[in-house]
Protein backbone atom coordinates (compact mmCIF):
# COMPACT_ATOMS: atom_id res chain seq x y z
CA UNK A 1 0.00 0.00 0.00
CA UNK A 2 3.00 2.37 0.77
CA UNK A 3 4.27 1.58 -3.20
CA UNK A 4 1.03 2.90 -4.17
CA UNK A 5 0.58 5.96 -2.19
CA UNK A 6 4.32 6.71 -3.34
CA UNK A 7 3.33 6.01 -6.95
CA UNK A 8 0.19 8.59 -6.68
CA UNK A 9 2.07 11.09 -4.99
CA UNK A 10 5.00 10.92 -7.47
CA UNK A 11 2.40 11.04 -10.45
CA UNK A 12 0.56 14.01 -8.85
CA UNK A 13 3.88 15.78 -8.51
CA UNK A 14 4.90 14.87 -12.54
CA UNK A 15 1.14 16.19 -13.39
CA UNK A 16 2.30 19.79 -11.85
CA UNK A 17 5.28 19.65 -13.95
CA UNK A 18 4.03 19.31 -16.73
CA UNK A 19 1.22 21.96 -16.33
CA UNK A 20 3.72 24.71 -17.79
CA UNK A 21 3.17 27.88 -19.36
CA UNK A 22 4.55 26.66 -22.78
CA UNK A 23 2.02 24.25 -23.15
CA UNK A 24 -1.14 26.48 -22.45
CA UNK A 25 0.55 28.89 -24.66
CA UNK A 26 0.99 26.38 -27.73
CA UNK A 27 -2.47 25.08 -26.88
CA UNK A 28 -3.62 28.59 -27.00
CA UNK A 29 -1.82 29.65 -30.67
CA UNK A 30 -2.63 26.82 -31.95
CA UNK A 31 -6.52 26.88 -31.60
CA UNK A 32 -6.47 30.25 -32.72
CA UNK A 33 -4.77 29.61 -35.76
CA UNK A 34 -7.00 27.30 -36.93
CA UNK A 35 -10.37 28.55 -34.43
CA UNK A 36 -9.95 25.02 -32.89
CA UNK A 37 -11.78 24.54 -29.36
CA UNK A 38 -8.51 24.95 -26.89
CA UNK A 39 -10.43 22.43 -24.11
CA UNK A 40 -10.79 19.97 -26.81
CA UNK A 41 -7.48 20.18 -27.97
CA UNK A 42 -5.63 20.11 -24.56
CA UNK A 43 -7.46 17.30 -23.58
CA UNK A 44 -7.10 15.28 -26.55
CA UNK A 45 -3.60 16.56 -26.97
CA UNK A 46 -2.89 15.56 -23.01
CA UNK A 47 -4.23 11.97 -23.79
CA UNK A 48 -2.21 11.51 -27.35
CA UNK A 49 0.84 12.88 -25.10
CA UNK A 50 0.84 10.25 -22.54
CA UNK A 51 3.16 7.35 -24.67
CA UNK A 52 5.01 10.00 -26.50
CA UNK A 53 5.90 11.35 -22.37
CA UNK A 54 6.85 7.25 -21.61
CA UNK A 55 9.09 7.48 -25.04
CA UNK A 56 10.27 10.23 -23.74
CA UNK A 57 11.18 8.75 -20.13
CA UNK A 58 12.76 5.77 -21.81
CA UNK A 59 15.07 7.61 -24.05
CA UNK A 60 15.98 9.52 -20.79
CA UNK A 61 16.80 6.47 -18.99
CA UNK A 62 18.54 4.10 -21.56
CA UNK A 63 20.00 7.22 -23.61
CA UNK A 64 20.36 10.22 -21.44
CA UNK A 65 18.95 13.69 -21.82
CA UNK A 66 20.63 14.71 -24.52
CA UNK A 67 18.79 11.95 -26.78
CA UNK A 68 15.53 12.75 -25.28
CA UNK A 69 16.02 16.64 -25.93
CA UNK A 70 17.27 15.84 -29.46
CA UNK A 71 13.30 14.12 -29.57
CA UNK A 72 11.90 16.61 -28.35
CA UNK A 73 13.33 18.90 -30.46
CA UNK A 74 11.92 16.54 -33.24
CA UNK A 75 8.27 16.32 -32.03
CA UNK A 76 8.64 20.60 -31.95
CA UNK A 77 9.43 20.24 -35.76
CA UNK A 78 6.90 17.73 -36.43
CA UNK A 79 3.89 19.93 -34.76
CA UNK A 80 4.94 22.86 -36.43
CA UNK A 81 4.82 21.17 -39.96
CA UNK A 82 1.71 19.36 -39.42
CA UNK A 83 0.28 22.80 -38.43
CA UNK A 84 1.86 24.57 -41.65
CA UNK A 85 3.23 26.93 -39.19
CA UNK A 86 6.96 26.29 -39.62
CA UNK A 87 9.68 28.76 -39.43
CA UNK A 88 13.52 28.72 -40.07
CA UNK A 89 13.20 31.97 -37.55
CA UNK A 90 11.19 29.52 -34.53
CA UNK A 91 13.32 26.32 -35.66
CA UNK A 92 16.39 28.16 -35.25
CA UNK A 93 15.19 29.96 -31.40
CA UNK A 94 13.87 26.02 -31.01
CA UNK A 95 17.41 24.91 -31.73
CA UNK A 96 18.73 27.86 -29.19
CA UNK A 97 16.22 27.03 -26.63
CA UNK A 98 17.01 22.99 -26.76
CA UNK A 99 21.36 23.83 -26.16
CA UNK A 100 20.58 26.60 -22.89
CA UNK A 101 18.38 23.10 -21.67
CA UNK A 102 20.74 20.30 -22.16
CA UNK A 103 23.61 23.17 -20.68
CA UNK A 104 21.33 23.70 -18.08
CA UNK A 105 21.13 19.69 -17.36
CA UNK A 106 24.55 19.73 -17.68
CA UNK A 107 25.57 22.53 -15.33
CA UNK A 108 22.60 21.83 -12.67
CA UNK A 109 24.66 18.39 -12.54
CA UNK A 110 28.33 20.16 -12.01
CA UNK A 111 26.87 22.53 -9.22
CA UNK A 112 24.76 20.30 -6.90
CA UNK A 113 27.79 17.59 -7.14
CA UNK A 114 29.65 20.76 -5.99
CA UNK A 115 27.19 21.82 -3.32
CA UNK A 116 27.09 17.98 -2.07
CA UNK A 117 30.44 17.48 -1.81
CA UNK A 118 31.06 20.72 0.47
């Protein structure tokens, strides 16, 4: 029973996560664009997310996070084509926005090994 509460508790914190600001605003352009329903499209969006975030996890896991950031950096490209709303300008900020992460992985690593270790 402890396993479970655990598991809920862990999940509940991963569902704050992922309620970001990025995602209401893509959810928000992109049901404008196209005068979509942005209640129907989060939640049908949230439920077609849920094995791309376990893809996502795996990668992670058996790859590391550069792999995973390389996908999502993929999935980013894919969305914006299937929308017709790509951009060499937004690819190229996407591309920006995907190195200051995996530096930020990177240095967040260096710095709490640093703060440990004192």
């Amino acid at each position: 029973m402890e396993k479970i509460l655990a598991e809920l508790a862990a999940s509940a914190a991963f569902a704050f996560y992922v309620m970001c600001p990025r995602l209401a605003g893509m959810c928000a352009a992109l049901t404008e664009l196209k005068g979509l329903n942005p209640f129907v499209v989060a939640f049908l969006g949230a439920l077609l997310a849920a094995p791309l975030l376990v893809v996502t996890v795996c990668l992670t896991l058996d790859y590391g996070a550069a792999v995973a950031i390389a996908a999502a950096v993929a999935t980013d490209l894919l969305a914006a084509l299937a929308m017709g709303t790509f951009s060499y300008k937004a690819f190229a900020e996407l591309l920006v926005i995907a190195l200051f992460i995996w530096a930020g992985v990177v240095v967040a690593k260096w710095v709490s090994r640093l703060m440990l270790a004192a």
